[in-house]
Structure formats: C-alpha cells, structure tokens
C-alpha atoms as a PDB file:
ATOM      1  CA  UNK A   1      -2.855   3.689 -29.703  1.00  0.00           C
ATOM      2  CA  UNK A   2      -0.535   3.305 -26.912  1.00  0.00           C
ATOM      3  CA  UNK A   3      -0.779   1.750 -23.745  1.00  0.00           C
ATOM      4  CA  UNK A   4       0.081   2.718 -20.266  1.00  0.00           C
ATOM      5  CA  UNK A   5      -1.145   2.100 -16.684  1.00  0.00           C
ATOM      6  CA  UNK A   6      -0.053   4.882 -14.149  1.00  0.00           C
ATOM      7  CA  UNK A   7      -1.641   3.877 -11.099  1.00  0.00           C
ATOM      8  CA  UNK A   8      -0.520   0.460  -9.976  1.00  0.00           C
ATOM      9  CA  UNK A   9       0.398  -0.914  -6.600  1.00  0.00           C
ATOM     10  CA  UNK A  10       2.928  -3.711  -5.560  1.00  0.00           C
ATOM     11  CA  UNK A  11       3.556  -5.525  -2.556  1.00  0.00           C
ATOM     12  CA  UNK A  12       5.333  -2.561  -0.899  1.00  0.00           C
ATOM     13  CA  UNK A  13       1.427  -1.837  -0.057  1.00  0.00           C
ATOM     14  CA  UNK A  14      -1.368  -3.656  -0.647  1.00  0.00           C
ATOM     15  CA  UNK A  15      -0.727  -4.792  -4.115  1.00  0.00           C
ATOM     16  CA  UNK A  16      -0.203  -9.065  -4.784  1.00  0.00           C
ATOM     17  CA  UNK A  17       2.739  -8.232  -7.439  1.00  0.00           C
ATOM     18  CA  UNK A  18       6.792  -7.809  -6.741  1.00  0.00           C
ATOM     19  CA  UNK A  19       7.790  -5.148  -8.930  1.00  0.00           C
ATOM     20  CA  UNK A  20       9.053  -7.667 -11.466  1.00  0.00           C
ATOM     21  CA  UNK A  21       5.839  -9.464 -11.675  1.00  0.00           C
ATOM     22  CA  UNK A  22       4.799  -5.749 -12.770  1.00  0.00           C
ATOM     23  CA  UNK A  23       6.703  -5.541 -15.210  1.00  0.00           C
ATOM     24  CA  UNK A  24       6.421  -8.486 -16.678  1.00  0.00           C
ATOM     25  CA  UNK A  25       2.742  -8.026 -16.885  1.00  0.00           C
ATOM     26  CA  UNK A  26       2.856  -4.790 -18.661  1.00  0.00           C
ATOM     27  CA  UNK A  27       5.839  -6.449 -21.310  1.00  0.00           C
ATOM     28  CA  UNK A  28       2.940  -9.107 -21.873  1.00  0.00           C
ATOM     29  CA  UNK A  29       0.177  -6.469 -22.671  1.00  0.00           C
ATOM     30  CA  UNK A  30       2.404  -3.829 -24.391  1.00  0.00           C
ATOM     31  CA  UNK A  31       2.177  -1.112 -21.804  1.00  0.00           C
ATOM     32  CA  UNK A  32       4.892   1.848 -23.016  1.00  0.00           C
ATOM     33  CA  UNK A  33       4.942   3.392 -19.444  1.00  0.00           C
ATOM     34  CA  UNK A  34       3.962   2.566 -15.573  1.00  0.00           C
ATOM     35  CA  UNK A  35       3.942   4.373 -12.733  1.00  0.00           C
ATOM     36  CA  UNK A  36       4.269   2.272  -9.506  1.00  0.00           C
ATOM     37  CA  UNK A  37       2.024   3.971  -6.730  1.00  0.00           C
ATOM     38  CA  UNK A  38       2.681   2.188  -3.510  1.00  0.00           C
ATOM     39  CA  UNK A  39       0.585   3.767  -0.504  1.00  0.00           C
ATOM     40  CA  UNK A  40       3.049   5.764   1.483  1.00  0.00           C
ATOM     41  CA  UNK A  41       6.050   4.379   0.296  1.00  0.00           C
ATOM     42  CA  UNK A  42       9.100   4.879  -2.144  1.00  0.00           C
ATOM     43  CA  UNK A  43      10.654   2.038  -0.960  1.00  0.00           C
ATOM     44  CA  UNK A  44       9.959  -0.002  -3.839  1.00  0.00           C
ATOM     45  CA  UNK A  45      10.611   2.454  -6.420  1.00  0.00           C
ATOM     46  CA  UNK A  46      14.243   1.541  -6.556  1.00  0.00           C
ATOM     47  CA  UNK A  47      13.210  -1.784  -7.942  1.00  0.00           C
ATOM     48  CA  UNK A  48      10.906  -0.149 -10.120  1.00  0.00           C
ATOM     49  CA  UNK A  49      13.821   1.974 -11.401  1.00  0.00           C
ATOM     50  CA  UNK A  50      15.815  -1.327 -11.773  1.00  0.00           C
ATOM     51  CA  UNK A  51      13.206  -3.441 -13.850  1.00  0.00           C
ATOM     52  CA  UNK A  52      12.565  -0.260 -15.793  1.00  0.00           C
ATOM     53  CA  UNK A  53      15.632  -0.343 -17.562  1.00  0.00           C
ATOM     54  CA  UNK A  54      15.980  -4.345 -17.599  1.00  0.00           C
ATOM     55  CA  UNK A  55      12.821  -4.620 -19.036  1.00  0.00           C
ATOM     56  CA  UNK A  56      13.313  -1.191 -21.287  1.00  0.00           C
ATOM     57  CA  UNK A  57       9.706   0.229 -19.747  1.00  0.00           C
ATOM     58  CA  UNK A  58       9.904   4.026 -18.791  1.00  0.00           C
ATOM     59  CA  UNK A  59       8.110   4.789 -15.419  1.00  0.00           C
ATOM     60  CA  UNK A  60       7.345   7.927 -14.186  1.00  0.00           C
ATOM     61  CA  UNK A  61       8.183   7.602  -9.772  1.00  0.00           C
ATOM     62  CA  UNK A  62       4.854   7.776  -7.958  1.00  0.00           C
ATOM     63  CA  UNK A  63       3.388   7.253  -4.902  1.00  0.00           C
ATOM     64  CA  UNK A  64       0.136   7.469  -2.955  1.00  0.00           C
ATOM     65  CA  UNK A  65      -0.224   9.491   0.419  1.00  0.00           C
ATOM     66  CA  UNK A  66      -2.674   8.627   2.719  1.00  0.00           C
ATOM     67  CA  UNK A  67      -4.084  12.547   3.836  1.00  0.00           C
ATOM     68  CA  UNK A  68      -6.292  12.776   7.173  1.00  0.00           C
ATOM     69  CA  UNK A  69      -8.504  16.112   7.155  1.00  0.00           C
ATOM     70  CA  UNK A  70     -11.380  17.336   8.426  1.00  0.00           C
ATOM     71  CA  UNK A  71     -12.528  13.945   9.543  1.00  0.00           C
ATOM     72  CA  UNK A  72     -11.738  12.331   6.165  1.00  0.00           C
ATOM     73  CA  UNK A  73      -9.425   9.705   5.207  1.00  0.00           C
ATOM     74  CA  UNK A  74      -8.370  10.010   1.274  1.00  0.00           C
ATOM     75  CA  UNK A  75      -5.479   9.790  -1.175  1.00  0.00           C
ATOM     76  CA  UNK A  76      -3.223  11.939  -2.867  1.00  0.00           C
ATOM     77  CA  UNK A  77      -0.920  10.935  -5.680  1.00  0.00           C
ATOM     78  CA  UNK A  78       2.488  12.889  -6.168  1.00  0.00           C
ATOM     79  CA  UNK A  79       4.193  11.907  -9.897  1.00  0.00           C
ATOM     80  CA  UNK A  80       7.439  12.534 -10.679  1.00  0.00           C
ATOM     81  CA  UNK A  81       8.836  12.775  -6.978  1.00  0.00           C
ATOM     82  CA  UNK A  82      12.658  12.677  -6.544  1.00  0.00           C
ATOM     83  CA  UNK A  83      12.171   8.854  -4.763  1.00  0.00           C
ATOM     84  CA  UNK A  84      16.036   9.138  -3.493  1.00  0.00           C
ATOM     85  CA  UNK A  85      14.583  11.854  -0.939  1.00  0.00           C
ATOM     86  CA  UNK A  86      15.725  11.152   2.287  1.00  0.00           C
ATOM     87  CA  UNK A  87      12.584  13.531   3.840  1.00  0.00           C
ATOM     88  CA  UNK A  88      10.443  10.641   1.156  1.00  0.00           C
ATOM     89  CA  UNK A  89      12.490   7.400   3.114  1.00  0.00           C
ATOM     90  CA  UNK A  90      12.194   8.419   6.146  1.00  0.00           C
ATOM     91  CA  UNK A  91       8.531   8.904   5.947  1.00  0.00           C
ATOM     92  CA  UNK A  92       8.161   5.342   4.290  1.00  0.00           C
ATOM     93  CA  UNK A  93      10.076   4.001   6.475  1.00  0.00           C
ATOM     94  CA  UNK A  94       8.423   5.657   9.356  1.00  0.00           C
ATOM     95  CA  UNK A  95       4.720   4.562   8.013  1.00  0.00           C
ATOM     96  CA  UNK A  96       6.042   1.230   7.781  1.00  0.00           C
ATOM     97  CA  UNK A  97       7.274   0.844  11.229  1.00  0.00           C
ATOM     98  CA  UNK A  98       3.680   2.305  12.437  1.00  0.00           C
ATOM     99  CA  UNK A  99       1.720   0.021  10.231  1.00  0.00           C
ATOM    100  CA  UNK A 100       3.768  -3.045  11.610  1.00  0.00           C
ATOM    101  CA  UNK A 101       3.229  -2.663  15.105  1.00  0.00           C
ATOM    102  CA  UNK A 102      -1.058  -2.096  14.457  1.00  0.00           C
ATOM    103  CA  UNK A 103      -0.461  -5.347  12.421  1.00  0.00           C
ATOM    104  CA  UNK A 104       1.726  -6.984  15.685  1.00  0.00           C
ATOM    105  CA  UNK A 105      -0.963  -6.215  18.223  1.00  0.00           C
ATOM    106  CA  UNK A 106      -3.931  -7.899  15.372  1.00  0.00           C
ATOM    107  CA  UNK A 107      -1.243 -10.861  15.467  1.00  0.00           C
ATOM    108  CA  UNK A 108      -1.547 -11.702  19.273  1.00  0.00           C
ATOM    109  CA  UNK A 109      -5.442 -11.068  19.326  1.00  0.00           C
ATOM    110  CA  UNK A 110      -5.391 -13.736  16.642  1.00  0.00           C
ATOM    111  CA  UNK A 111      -2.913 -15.983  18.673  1.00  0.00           C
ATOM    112  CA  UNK A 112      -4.826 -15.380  22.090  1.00  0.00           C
ATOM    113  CA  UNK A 113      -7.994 -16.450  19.983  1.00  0.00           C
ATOM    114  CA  UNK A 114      -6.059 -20.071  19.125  1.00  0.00           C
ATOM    115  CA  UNK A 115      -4.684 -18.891  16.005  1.00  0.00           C
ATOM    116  CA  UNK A 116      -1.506 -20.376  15.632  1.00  0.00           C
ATOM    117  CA  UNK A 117       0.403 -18.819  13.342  1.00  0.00           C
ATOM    118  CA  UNK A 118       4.537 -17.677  14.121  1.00  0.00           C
ATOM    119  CA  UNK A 119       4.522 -13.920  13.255  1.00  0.00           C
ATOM    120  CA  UNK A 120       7.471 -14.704  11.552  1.00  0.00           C
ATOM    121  CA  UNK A 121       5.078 -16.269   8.890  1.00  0.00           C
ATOM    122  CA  UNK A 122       2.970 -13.030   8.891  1.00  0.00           C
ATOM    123  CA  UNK A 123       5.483 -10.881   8.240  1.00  0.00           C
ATOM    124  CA  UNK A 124       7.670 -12.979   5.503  1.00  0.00           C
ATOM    125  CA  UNK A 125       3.721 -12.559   3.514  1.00  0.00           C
ATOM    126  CA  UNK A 126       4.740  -8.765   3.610  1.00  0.00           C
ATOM    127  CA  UNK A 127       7.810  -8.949   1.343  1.00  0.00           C
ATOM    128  CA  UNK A 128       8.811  -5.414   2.107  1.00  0.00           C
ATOM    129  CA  UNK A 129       5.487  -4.158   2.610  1.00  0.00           C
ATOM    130  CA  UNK A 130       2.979  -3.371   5.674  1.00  0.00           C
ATOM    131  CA  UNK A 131       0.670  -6.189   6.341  1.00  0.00           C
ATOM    132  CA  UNK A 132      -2.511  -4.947   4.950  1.00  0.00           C
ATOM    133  CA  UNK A 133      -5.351  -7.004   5.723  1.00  0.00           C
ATOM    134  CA  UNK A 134      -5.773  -8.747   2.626  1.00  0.00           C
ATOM    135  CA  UNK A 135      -2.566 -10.166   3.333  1.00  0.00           C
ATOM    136  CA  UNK A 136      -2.716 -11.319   6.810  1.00  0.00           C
ATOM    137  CA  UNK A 137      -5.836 -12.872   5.517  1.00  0.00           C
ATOM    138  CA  UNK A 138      -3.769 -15.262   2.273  1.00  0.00           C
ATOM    139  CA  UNK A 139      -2.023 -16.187   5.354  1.00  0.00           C
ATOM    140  CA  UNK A 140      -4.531 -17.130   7.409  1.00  0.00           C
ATOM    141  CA  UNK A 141      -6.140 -19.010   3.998  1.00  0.00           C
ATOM    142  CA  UNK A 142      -2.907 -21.256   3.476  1.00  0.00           C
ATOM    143  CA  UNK A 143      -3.830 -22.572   7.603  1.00  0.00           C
ATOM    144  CA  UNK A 144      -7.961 -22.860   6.337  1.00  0.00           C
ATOM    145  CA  UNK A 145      -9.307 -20.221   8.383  1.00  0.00           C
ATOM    146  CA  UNK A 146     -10.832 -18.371   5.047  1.00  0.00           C
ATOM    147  CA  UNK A 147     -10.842 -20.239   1.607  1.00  0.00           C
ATOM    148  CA  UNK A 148      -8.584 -17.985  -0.409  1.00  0.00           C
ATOM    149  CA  UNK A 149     -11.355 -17.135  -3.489  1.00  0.00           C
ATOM    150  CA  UNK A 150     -13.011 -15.321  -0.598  1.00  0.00           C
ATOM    151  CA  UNK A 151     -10.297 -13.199   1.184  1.00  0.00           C
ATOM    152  CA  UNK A 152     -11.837 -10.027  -0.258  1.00  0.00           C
ATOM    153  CA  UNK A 153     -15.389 -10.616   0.910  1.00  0.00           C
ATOM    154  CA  UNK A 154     -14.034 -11.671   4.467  1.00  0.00           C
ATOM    155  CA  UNK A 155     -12.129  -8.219   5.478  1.00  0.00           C
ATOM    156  CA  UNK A 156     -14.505  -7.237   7.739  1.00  0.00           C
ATOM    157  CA  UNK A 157     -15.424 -10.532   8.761  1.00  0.00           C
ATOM    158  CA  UNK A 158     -11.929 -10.529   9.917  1.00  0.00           C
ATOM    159  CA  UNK A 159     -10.788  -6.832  10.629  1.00  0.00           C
ATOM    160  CA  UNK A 160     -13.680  -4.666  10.274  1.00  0.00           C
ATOM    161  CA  UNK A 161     -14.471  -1.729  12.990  1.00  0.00           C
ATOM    162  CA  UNK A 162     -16.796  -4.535  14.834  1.00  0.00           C
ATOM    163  CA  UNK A 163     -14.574  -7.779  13.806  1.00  0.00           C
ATOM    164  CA  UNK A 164     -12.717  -9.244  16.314  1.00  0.00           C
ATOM    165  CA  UNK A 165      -9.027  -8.459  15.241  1.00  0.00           C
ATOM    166  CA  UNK A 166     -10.035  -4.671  14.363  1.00  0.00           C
ATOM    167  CA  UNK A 167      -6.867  -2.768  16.033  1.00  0.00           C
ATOM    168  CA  UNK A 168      -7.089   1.403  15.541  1.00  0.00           C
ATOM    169  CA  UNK A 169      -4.175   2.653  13.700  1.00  0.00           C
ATOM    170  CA  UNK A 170      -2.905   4.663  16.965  1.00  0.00           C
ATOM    171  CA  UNK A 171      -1.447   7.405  14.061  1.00  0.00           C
ATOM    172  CA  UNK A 172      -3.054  10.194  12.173  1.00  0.00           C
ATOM    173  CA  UNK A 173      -1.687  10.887   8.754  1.00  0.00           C
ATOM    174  CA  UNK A 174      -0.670  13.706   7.517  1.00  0.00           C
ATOM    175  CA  UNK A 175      -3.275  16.895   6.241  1.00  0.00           C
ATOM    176  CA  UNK A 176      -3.705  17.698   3.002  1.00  0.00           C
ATOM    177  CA  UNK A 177      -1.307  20.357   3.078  1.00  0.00           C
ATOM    178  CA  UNK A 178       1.300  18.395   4.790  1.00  0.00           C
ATOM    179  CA  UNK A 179       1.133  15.860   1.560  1.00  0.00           C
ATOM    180  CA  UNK A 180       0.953  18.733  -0.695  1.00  0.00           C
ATOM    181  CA  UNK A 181       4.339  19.811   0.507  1.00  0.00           C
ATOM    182  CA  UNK A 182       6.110  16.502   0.572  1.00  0.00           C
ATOM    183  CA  UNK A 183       5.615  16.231  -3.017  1.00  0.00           C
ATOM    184  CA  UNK A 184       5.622  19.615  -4.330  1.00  0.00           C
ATOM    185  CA  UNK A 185       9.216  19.916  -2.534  1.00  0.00           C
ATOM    186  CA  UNK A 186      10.185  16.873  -3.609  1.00  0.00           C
ATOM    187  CA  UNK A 187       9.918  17.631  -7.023  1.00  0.00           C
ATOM    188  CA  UNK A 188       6.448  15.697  -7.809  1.00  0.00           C
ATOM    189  CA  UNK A 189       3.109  17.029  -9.177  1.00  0.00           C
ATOM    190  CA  UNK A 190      -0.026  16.598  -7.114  1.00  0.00           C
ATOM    191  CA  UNK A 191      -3.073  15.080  -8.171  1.00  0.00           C
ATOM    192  CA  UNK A 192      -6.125  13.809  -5.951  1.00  0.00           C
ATOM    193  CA  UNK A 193      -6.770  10.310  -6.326  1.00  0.00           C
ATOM    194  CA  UNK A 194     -10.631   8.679  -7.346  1.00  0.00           C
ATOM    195  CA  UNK A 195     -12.164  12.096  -5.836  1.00  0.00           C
ATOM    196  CA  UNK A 196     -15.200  10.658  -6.035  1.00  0.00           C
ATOM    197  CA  UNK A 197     -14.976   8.281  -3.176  1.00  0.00           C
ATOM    198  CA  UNK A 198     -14.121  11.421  -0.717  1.00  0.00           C
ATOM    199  CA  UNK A 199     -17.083  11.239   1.585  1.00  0.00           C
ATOM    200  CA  UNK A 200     -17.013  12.374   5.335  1.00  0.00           C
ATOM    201  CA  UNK A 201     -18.283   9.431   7.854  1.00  0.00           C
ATOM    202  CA  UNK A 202     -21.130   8.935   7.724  1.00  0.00           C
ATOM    203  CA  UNK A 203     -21.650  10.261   4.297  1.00  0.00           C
ATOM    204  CA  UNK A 204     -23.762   8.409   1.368  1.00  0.00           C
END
C-alpha cells in the first residue's frame, strides 16, 4: 500500500515543522506524496517545491483558506493551485500583514501586564509565519509563564474570547465564493475541509 499525507501544515501557519523538517518526516515513514496546506498562505510552497525535488517526494501545491459566511468561520482547501500567482502572494502576504498587527497589539497587552518579552523575540518564533497563539505561547514557555507540555490546554487561558490577551481579528475573511474563485482561477480544485466541524455560534 502506499503512503501519503495531503493535509499538513508548517510554520508558515500554525504548524511546529519548517518545510524540511516535513520532509524529512515523510522520507522517515515512506510517504510517496505531501501536500503542504498552510492556512492562507503560499508562501511556503516554494520551499516545499524545493525539498520536493531534493528529497525526490512529489507534492501536489495546497493551501487552506479561511472562508467567513453566514456567521461561520470554516476552511476550504484548493489543490493543485498555480502557487507562483501573484493574485495567491498578494493575498498571503496581505493575511500575513493583518495577522501580525492582531498579534502586535496581544504583544503590548502582554508587556503592559509585566510581560517582558522584546517583540523581536515573538516574531523570530514565527519563522515566516503569523504568530498563532500556540506560538506566542512556546515563547512565553521558554520565560516560565506556561510549562511547555501544556501550551495546548492553556490557549484560552491565555487568548480565549474572555482571556486577558484576546485581541479581535479587526478583518473578515473572505466568503465562500470569494475562496471558491481564488482557487478555481488559479488553477486549483476545491474541496471543504473536516465539514463536520462547520457549526454556526452557538451551535452543538
């Protein structure tokens, strides 16, 4: 049987991996194909394409859209997307520069609060990537604010919608049929990512 993985995230999101590290993995376990699906982003994918062909590993270019409709937040993957779109780096790019200035204004409530930490230091955790929380929280781990085994459980300890370094994103993301246009004219397929955990607020 072979093996691949087409669903995988790296630290141009909220993944813990470089793109090598990916790679490497799936040499170790035999995977015949990947598909790198960074949230919002094709900005790693020109690693990807590197790595691909020094570690001989065909990928298929991916990513995953963040879609905002009808009071739901969910995910939408496009495969096979031409990632040397400008209309696709511009977006990333433009994602990225809203996602860094939520995670500037959650740096000074932490520093008014007597947190310590240069942004600088914040930031360098990103390697290329948005500061998602999990990662603002390995920083805060390596200063003893959270022990590191528990980073996951302490989210909303940290940044949930009552926490007190929750910032709003200040952005909507694009509709459904905004995302379905991105990748269908950028050459990718559309499919609807883990459908089952649509739910409106409020929604069991």
């Amino acid at each position: 049987m072979m093996n691949f993985d087409f669903h995988m995230h790296s630290v141009y999101s909220d993944g813990s991996s470089t793109v090598e590290e990916i790679f490497k993995i799936a040499r170790g376990i035999d995977l015949k194909a990947i598909a790198v699906t960074d949230h919002d982003t094709v900005l790693g994918l020109e690693d990807v394409d590197k790595f691909s062909r020094e570690y001989r590993i065909p990928f298929v270019p991916g990513i995953e859209f963040t879609a905002f409709e009808d009071e739901m937040k969910f995910h939408v993957l496009g495969y096979g997307i031409d990632f040397t779109s400008q209309e696709l780096i511009d977006y990333s790019k433009d994602i990225l520069d809203k996602l860094n200035r939520k995670s500037r204004e959650q740096i000074e409530l932490m520093q008014e609060n007597g947190i310590e930490i240069p942004e600088e230091e914040f930031f360098a955790e990103g390697q290329g990537g948005p500061l998602y929380r999990a990662k603002l929280l390995k920083v805060l781990s390596r200063h003893g604010y959270v022990v590191e085994e528990e980073i996951m459980n302490s989210l909303n300890r940290f940044f949930g919608k009552d926490a007190p370094y929750y910032v709003e994103d200040g952005f909507k993301y694009p509709d459904f049929s905004h995302v379905v246009r991105l990748i269908k004219e950028n050459g990718g397929v559309v499919v609807l990512a883990h459908p089952g955990k649509i739910k409106k607020k409020n929604e069991k």
